[in-house]
Protein backbone atom coordinates (compact mmCIF):
# COMPACT_ATOMS: atom_id res chain seq x y z
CA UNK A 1 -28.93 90.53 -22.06
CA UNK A 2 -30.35 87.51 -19.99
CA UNK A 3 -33.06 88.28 -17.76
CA UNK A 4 -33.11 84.41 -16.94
CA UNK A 5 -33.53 84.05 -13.05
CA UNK A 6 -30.56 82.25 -11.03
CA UNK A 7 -30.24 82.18 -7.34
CA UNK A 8 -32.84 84.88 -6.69
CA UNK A 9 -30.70 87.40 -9.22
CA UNK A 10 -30.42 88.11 -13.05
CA UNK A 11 -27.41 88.05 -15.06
CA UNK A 12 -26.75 90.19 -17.84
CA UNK A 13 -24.21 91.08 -20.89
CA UNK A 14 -22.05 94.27 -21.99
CA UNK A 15 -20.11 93.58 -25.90
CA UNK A 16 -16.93 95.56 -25.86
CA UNK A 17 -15.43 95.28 -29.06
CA UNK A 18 -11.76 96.05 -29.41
CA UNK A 19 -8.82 95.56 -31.99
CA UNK A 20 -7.10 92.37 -32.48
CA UNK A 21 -3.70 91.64 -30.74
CA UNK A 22 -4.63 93.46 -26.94
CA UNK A 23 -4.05 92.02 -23.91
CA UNK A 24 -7.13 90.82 -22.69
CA UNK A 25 -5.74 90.04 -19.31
CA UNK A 26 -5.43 93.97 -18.17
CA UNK A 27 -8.99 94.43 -19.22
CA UNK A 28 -10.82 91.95 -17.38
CA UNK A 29 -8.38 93.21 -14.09
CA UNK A 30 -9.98 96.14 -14.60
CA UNK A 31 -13.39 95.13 -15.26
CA UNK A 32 -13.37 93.00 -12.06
CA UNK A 33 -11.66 95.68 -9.79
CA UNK A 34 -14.50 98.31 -11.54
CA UNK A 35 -17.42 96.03 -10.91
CA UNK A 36 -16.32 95.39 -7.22
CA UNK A 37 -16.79 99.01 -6.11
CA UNK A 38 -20.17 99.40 -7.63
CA UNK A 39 -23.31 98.85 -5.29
CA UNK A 40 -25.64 97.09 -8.18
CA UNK A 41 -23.89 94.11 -8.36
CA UNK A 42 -24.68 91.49 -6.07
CA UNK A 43 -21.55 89.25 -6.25
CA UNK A 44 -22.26 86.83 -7.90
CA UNK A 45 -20.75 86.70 -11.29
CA UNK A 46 -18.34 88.54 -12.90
CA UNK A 47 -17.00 86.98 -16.01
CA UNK A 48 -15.04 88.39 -19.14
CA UNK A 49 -15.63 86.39 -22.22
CA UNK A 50 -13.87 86.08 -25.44
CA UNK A 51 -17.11 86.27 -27.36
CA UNK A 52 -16.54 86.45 -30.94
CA UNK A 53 -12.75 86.62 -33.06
CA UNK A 54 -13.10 88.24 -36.16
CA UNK A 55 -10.28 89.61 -38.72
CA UNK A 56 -11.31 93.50 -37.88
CA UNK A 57 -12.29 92.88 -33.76
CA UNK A 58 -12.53 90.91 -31.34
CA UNK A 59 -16.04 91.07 -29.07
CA UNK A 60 -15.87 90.69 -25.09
CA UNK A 61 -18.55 90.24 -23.13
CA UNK A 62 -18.67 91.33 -19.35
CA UNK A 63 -21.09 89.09 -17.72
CA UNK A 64 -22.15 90.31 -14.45
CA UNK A 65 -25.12 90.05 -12.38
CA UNK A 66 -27.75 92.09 -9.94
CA UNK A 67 -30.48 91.40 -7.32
CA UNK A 68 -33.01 92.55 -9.76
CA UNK A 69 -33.99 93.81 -13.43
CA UNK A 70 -33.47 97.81 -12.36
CA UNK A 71 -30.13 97.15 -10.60
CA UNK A 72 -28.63 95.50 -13.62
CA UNK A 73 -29.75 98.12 -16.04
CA UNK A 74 -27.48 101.01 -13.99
CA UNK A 75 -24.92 98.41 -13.25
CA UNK A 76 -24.99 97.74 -17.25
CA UNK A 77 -24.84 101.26 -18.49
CA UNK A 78 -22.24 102.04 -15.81
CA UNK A 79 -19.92 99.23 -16.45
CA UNK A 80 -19.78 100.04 -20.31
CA UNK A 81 -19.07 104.05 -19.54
CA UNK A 82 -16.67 102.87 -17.05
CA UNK A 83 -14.71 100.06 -19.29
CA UNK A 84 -14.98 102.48 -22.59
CA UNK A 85 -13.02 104.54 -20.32
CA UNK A 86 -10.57 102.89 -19.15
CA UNK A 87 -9.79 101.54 -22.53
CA UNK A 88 -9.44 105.05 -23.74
CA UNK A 89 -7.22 106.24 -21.41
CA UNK A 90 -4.90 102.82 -20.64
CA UNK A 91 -4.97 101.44 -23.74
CA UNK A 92 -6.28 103.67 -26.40
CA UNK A 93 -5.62 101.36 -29.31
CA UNK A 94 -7.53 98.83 -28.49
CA UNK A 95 -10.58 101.07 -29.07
CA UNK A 96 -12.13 100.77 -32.98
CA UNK A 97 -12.26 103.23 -34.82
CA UNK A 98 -14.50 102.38 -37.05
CA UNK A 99 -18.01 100.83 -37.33
C-alpha cells in the first residue's frame, strides 16, 4: 500500500497470487473493466503488474488509485473480493490452493 500523494490522490496495491502458466491478459481485462464501474476510483491509474515469479506462484499487483485514504480502502477491499471472484468462477485454476 502507498499512501504517497500524486496529483491530489493516493495510489495503492492489491497481491493476487495465482498458479504459474495463466493467462495474465484475461485477468487484467477484467480487473480494468471491474475497476471502471466502481465509484472510489478516481481514474487515474489502473495498472496490473507482474510482481514477483516464483516456482509455486506468480504475485500480481493491481495498482489503482482514489481521491483520498478512505476511498481507496473500500476500493481495495472491493477490488480483491471482486478479482478473487472472478478468478474462481472464470478461471478456477489459477487460484492456489495452498499457503
Amino acid at each position: 500500500q502507498n499512501w504517497t500523494r500524486v496529483a491530489g490522490g493516493i495510489t495503492g496495491a492489491v497481491a493476487l497470487p495465482i498458479v504459474p502458466g495463466h493467462e495474465i491478459a484475461p485477468i487484467r481485462a477484467a480487473f480494468k473493466a471491474a475497476l471502471a464501474t466502481r465509484a472510489e476510483w478516481d481514474g487515474r491509474i489502473a495498472e496490473l503488474q507482474v510482481f514477483e515469479v516464483r516456482a509455486d506462484a506468480i504475485e500480481l499487483r493491481l495498482i489503482m488509485s482514489a481521491a483520498d485514504p478512505a476511498a481507496l480502502a473500500r476500493l481495495r477491499l472491493a477490488m480483491r473480493e471482486t478479482m478473487v471472484e472472478w478468478l474462481r468462477v472464470e478461471m478456477p485454476d489459477a487460484l492456489r490452493r495452498e499457503i
